[in-house]
Protein backbone atom coordinates (compact mmCIF):
# COMPACT_ATOMS: atom_id res chain seq x y z
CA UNK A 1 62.50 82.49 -10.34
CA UNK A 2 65.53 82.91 -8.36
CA UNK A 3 67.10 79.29 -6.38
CA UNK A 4 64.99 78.77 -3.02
CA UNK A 5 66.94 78.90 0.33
CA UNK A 6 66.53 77.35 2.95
CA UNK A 7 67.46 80.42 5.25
CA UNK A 8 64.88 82.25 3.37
CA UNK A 9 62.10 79.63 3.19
CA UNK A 10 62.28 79.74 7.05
CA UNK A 11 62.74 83.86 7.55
CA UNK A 12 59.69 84.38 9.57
CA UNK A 13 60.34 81.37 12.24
CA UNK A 14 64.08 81.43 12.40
CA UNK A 15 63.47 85.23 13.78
CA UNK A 16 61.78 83.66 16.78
CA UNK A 17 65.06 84.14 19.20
CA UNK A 18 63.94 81.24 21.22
CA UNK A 19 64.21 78.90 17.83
CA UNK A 20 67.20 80.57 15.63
CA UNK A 21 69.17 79.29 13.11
CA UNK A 22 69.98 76.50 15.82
CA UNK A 23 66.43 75.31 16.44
CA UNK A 24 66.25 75.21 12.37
CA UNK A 25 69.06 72.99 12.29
CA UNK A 26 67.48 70.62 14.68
CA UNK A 27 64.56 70.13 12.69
CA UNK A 28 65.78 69.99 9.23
CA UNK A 29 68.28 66.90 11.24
CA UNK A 30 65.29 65.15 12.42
CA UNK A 31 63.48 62.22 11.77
CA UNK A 32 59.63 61.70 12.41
CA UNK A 33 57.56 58.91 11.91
CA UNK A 34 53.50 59.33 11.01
CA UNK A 35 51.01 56.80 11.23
CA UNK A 36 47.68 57.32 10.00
CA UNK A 37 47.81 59.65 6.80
CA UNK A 38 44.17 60.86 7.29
CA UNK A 39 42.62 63.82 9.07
CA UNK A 40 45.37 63.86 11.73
CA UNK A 41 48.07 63.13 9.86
CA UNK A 42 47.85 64.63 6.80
CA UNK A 43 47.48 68.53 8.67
CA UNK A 44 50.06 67.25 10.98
CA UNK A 45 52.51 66.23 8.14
CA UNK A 46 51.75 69.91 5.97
CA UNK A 47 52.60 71.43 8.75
CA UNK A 48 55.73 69.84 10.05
CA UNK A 49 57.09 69.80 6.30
CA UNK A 50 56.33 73.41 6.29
CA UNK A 51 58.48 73.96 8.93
CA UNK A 52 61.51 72.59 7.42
CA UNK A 53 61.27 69.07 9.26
CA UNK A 54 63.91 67.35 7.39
CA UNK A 55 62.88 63.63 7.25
CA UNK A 56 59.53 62.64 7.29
CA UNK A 57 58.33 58.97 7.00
CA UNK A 58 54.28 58.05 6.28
CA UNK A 59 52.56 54.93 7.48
CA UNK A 60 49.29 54.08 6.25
CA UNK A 61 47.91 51.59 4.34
CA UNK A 62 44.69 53.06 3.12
CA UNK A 63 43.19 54.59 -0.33
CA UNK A 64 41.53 58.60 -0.27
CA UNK A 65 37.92 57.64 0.14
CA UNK A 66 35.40 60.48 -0.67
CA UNK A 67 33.65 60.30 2.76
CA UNK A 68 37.35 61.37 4.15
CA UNK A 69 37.92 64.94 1.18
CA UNK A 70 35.25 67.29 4.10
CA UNK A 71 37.96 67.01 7.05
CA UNK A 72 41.22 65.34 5.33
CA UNK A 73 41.92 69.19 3.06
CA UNK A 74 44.65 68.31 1.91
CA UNK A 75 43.36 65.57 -0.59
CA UNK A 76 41.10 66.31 -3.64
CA UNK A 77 38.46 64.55 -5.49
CA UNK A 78 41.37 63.32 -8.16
CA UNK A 79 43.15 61.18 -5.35
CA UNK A 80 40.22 59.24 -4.42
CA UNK A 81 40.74 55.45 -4.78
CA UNK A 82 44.72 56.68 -4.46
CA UNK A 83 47.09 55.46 -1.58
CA UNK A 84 46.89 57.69 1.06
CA UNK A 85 51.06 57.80 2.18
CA UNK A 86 51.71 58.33 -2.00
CA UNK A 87 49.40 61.35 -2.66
CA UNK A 88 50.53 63.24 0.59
CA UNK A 89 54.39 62.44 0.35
CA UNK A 90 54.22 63.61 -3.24
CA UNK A 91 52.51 67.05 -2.12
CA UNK A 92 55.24 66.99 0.56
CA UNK A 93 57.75 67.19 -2.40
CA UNK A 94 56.17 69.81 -4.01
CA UNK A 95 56.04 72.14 -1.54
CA UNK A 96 59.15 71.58 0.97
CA UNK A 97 62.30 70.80 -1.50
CA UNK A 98 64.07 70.84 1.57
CA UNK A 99 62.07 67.63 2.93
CA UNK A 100 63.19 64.27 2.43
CA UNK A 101 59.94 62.62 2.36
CA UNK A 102 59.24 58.28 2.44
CA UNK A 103 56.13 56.61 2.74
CA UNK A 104 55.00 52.88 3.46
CA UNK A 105 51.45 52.03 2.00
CA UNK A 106 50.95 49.43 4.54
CA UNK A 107 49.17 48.64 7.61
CA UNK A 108 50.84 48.53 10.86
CA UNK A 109 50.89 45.17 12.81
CA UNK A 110 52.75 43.28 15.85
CA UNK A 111 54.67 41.79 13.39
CA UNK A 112 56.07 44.67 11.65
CA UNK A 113 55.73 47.86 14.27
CA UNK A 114 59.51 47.58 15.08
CA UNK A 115 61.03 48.15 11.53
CA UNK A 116 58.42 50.58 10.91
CA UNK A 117 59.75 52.89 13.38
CA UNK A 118 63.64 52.22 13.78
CA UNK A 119 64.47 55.11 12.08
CA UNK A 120 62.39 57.56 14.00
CA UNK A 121 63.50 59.96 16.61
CA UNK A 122 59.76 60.61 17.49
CA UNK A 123 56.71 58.53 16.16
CA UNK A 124 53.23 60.31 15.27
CA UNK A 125 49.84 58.19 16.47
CA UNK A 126 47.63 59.46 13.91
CA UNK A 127 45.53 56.80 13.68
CA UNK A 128 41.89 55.67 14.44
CA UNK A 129 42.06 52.50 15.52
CA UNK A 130 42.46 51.85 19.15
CA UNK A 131 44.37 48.63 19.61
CA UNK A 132 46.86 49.78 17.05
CA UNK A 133 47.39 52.71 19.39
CA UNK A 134 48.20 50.68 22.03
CA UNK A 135 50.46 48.99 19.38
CA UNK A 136 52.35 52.09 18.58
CA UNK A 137 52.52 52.90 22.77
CA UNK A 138 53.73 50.14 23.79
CA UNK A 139 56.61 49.38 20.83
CA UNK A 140 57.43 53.31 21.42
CA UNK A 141 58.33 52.81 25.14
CA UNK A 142 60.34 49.22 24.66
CA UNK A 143 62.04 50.73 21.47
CA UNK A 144 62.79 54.31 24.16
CA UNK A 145 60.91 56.53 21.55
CA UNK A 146 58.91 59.73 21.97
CA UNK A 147 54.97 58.84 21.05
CA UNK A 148 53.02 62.36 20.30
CA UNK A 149 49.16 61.11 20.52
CA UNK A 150 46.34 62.32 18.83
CA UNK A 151 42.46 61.46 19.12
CA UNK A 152 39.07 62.11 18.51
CA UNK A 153 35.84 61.54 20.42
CA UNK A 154 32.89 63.67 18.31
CA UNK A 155 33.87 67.42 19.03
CA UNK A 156 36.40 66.38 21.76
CA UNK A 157 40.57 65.72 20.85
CA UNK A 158 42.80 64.38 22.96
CA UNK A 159 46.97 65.05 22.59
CA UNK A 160 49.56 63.99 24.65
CA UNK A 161 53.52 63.43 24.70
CA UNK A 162 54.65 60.14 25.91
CA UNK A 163 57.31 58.18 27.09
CA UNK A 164 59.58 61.93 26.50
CA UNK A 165 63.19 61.64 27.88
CA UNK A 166 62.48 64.30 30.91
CA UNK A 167 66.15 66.11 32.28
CA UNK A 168 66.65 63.67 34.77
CA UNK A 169 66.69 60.85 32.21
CA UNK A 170 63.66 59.23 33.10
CA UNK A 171 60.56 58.32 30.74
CA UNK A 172 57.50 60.36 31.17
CA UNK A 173 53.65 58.57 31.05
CA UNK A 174 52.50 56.64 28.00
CA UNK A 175 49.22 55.65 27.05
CA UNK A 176 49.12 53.07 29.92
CA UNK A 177 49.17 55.12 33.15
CA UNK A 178 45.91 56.93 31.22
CA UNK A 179 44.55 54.07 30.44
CA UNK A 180 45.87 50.55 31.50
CA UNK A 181 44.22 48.01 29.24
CA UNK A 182 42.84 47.79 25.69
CA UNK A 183 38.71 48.42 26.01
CA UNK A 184 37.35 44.84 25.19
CA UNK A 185 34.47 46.71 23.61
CA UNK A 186 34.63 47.89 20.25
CA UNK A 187 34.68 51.79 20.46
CA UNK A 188 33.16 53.53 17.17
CA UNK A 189 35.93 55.44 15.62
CA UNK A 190 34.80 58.82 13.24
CA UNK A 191 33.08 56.92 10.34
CA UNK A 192 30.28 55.24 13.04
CA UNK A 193 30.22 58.89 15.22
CA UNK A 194 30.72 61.33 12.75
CA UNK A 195 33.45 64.63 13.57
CA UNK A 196 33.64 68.24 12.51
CA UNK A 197 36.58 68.93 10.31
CA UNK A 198 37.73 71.84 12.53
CA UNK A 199 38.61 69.16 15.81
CA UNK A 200 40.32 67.08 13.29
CA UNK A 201 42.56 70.08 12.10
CA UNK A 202 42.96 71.56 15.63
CA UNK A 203 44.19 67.89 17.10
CA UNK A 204 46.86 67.46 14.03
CA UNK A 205 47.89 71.20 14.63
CA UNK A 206 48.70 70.10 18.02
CA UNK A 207 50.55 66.82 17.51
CA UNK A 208 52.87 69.21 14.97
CA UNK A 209 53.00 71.57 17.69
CA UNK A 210 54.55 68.91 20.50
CA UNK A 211 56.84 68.05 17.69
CA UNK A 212 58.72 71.41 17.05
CA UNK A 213 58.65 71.77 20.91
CA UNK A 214 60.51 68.74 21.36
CA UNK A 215 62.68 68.99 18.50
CA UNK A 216 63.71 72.69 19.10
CA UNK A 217 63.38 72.29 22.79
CA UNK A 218 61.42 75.53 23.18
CA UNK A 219 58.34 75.72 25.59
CA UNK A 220 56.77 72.84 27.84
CA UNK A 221 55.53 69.50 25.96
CA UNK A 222 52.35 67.89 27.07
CA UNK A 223 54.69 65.21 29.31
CA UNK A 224 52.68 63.40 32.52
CA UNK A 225 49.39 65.09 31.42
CA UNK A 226 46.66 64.21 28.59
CA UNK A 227 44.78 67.55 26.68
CA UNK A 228 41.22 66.78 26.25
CA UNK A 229 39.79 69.81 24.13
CA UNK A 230 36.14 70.05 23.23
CA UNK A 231 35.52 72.03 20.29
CA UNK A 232 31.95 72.98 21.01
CA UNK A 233 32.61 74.99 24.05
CA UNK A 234 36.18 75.55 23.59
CA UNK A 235 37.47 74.50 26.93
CA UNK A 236 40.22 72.45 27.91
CA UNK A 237 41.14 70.06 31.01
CA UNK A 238 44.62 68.52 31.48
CA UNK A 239 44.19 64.99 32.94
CA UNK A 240 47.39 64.77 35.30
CA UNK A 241 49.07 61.33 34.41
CA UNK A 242 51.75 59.48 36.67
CA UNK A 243 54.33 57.33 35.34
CA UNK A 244 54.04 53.87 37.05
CA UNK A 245 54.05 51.36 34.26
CA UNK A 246 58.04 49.97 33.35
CA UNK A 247 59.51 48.97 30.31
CA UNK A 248 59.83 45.02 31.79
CA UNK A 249 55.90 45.24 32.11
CA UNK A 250 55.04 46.69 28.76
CA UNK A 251 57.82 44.15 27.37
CA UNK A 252 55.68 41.33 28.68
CA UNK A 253 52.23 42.49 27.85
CA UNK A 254 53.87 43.24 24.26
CA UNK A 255 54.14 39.24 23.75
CA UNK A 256 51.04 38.32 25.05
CA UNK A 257 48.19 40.77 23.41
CA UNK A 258 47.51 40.44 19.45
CA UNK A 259 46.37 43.97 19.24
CA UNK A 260 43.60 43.14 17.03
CA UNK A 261 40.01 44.57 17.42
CA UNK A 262 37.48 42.75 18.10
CA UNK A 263 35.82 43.10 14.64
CA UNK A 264 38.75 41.56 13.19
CA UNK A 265 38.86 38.86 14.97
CA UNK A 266 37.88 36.63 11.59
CA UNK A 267 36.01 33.01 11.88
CA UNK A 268 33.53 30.85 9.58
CA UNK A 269 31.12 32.22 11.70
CA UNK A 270 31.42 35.73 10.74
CA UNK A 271 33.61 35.72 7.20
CA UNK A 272 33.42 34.11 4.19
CA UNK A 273 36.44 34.03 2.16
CA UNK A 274 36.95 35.43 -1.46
CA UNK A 275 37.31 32.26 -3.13
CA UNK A 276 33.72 30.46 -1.43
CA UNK A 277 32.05 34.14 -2.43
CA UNK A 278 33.04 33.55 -6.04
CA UNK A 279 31.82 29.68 -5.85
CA UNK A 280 28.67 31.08 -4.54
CA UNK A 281 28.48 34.01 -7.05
CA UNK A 282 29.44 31.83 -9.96
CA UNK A 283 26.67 29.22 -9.02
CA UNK A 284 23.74 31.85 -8.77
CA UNK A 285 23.21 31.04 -5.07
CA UNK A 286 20.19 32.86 -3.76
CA UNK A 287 21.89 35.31 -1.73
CA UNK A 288 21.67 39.00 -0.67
CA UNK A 289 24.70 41.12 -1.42
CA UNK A 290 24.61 44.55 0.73
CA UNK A 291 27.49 46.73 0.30
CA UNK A 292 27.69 49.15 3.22
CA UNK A 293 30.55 51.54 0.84
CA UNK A 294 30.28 55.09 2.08
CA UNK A 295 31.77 56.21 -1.40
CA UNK A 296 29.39 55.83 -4.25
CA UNK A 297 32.19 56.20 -7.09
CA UNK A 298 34.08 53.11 -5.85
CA UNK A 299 33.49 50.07 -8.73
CA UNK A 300 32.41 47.26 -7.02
CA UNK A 301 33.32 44.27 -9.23
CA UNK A 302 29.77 42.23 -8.97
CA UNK A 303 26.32 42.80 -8.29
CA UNK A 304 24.67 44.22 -5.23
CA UNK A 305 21.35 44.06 -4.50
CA UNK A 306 21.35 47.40 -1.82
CA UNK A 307 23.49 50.18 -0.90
CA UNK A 308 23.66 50.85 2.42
CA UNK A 309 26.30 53.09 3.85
CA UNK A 310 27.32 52.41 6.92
CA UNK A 311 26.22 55.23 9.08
CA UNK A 312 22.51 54.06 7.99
CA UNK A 313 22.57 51.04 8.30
CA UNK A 314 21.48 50.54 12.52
CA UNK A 315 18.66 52.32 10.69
CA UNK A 316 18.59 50.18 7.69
CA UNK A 317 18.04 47.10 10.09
CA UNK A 318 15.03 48.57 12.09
CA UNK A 319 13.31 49.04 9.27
CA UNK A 320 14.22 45.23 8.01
CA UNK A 321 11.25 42.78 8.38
CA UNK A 322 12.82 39.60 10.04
CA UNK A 323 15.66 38.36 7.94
CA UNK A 324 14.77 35.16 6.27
CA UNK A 325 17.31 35.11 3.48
CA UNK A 326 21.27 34.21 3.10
CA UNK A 327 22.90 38.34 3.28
CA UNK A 328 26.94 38.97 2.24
CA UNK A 329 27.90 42.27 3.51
CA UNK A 330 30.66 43.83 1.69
CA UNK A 331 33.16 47.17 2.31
CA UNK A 332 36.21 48.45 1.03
CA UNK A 333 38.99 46.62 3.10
CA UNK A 334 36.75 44.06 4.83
CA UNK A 335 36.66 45.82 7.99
CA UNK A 336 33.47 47.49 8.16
CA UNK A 337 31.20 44.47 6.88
CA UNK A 338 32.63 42.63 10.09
CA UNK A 339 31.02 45.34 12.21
CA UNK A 340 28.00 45.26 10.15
CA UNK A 341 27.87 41.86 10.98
CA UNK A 342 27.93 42.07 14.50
CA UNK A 343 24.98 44.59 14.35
CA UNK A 344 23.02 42.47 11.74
CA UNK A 345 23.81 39.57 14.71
CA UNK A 346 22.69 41.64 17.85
CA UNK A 347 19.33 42.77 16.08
CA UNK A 348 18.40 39.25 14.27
CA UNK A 349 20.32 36.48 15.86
CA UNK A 350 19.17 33.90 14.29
CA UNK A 351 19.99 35.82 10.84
CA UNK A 352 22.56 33.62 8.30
CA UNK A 353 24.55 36.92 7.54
CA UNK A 354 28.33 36.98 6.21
CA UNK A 355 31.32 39.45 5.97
CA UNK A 356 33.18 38.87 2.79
CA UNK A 357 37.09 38.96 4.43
CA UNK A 358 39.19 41.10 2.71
CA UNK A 359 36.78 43.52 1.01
CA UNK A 360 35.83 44.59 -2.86
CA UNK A 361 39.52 45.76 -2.54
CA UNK A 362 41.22 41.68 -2.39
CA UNK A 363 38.33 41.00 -5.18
């Protein structure tokens, strides 16, 4: 096979007149940042490889799960249990030689969100988790870097450009002047609600699509407006957004919220730690152990008594008689179980249930 070009790798877009060799150029010089390497992020990330984006760097801290393989395409049943940001930057490589692809198999936190995204020109919210988002919004705006959003609500998506550089050198709306403050309530991300694959895809399409926009500066970016998109119907409504928040304000909000979600907000109330759940393991305690694991082919390194995936398990519970022995609910990262928890709590108060912090995964 003859040596791969880039001129010819990129034929059919560098013909575009509005994008040229010039356009090219500016993407194969840029630098994008994604966070979440699931549904979102992985079509996102194809797609912006494919179009000769020339520096790429993946955030996620998460393993390919078979409950994600129906809407994240892109992985296959010999990742699962794999790190998410490896298996997709290493199918980056394979297809764009022209990429220079890094990843970061870790979780994004207050304490870290600033070196995560130095290098970026423009950062990708990808993920599912809403504090994080505001996380990501509000480092984006005191750091003065573009934030392309992406999210899901059952058949609806939602994508937006913030906190773009407009011509008169001002920043345009960020997740703020949408929505001011993090919901106190926990709102069910995909793996409580469910999604159709095809949203997922269309949303990522559209986060690559304000990318190569921006980069190449060709057409209009979603700037001071949010896309919500339902799939089922296929309309579309552009929520007009203001920009009235300021850097100062965001800068002093940024030191006062923890952006954690409420479910991981960890006690002795609701968690009990690896090292008291082997204790209690090791001394044949007469407990209950329910793991809530979506994926069936995940080892789980002790006994369970029941399998109950998650999306049951409301169900699971109105079918329980009134709980009258000691349950440990277990997950993958620890997450899940804390939100199985709280709806164990709200049906049986009075119920001695447990998370076990940190998952089968810290085992």
């Amino acid at each position: 096979m003859s040596k791969i070009s880039a001129k010819n790798l990129y034929q059919r877009q560098t013909t575009l007149s509005e994008l040229g060799e010039s356009g090219q150029e500016r993407l194969q010089k840029s630098k994008i940042t994604i966070v979440g390497c699931g549904g979102l992020g992985s079509v996102a990330t194809i797609y912006l490889a494919g179009s000769g984006v020339g520096n790429i760097h993946l955030i996620d801290f998460d393993t390919v799960d078979v409950s994600n393989l129906h809407r994240q395409v892109f992985y296959k049943m010999d990742d699962i249990g794999k790190p998410k940001s490896e298996v997709l930057s290493k199918y980056i490589q394979s297809i764009s030689p022209f990429v220079n692809v890094t990843f970061s198999n870790k979780s994004v936190s207050k304490n870290n969100v600033f070196n995560l995204i130095s290098d970026a020109e423009i950062v990708l919210d990808c993920t599912d988790n809403l504090p994080i988002k505001y996380l990501l919004n509000d480092a984006c705006v005191i750091e003065d870097k573009t934030l392309v959003y992406g999210s899901l609500y059952k058949f609806d998506g939602y994508v937006a450009t913030f906190n773009y550089l407009d011509k008169d050198g001002k920043r345009t709306a960020n997740l703020r002047d949408a929505f001011p403050e993090i919901p106190t309530e926990n709102i069910p991300n995909c793996s409580e609600l469910g999604t159709l694959n095809t949203i997922v895809g269309m949303i990522g399409l559209m986060q690559a699509n304000e990318v190569l926009k921006i980069v190449a500066e060709i057409g209009k970016p979603l700037v001071n407006e949010l896309l919500i998109y339902n799939s089922l119907d296929n309309s579309q409504f552009k929520m007009k957004l203001k920009s009235s928040t300021t850097k100062e304000s965001i800068e002093v909000l940024f030191e006062t919220e923890d952006y954690k979600s409420i479910l991981c907000d960890f006690d002795e109330g609701i968690t009990i730690s690896q090292e008291n759940f082997k204790k209690i393991l090791a001394q044949n305690s007469k407990i209950k152990v329910i793991s809530i694991l979506e994926d069936y082919t995940l080892e789980i390194p002790f006994k369970v008594d029941e399998n109950v995936p998650l999306y049951e398990f409301e169900d699971w519970l109105t079918e329980l008689e009134k709980p009258t022995e000691n349950y440990i609910i277990v997950c993958h990262q620890g997450m899940s179980s804390v939100m199985a928890v709280h709806l164990f709590k709200a049906k049986y108060s009075t119920a001695n249930v447990l998370s076990l912090e940190g998952g089968i995964a810290n085992f």
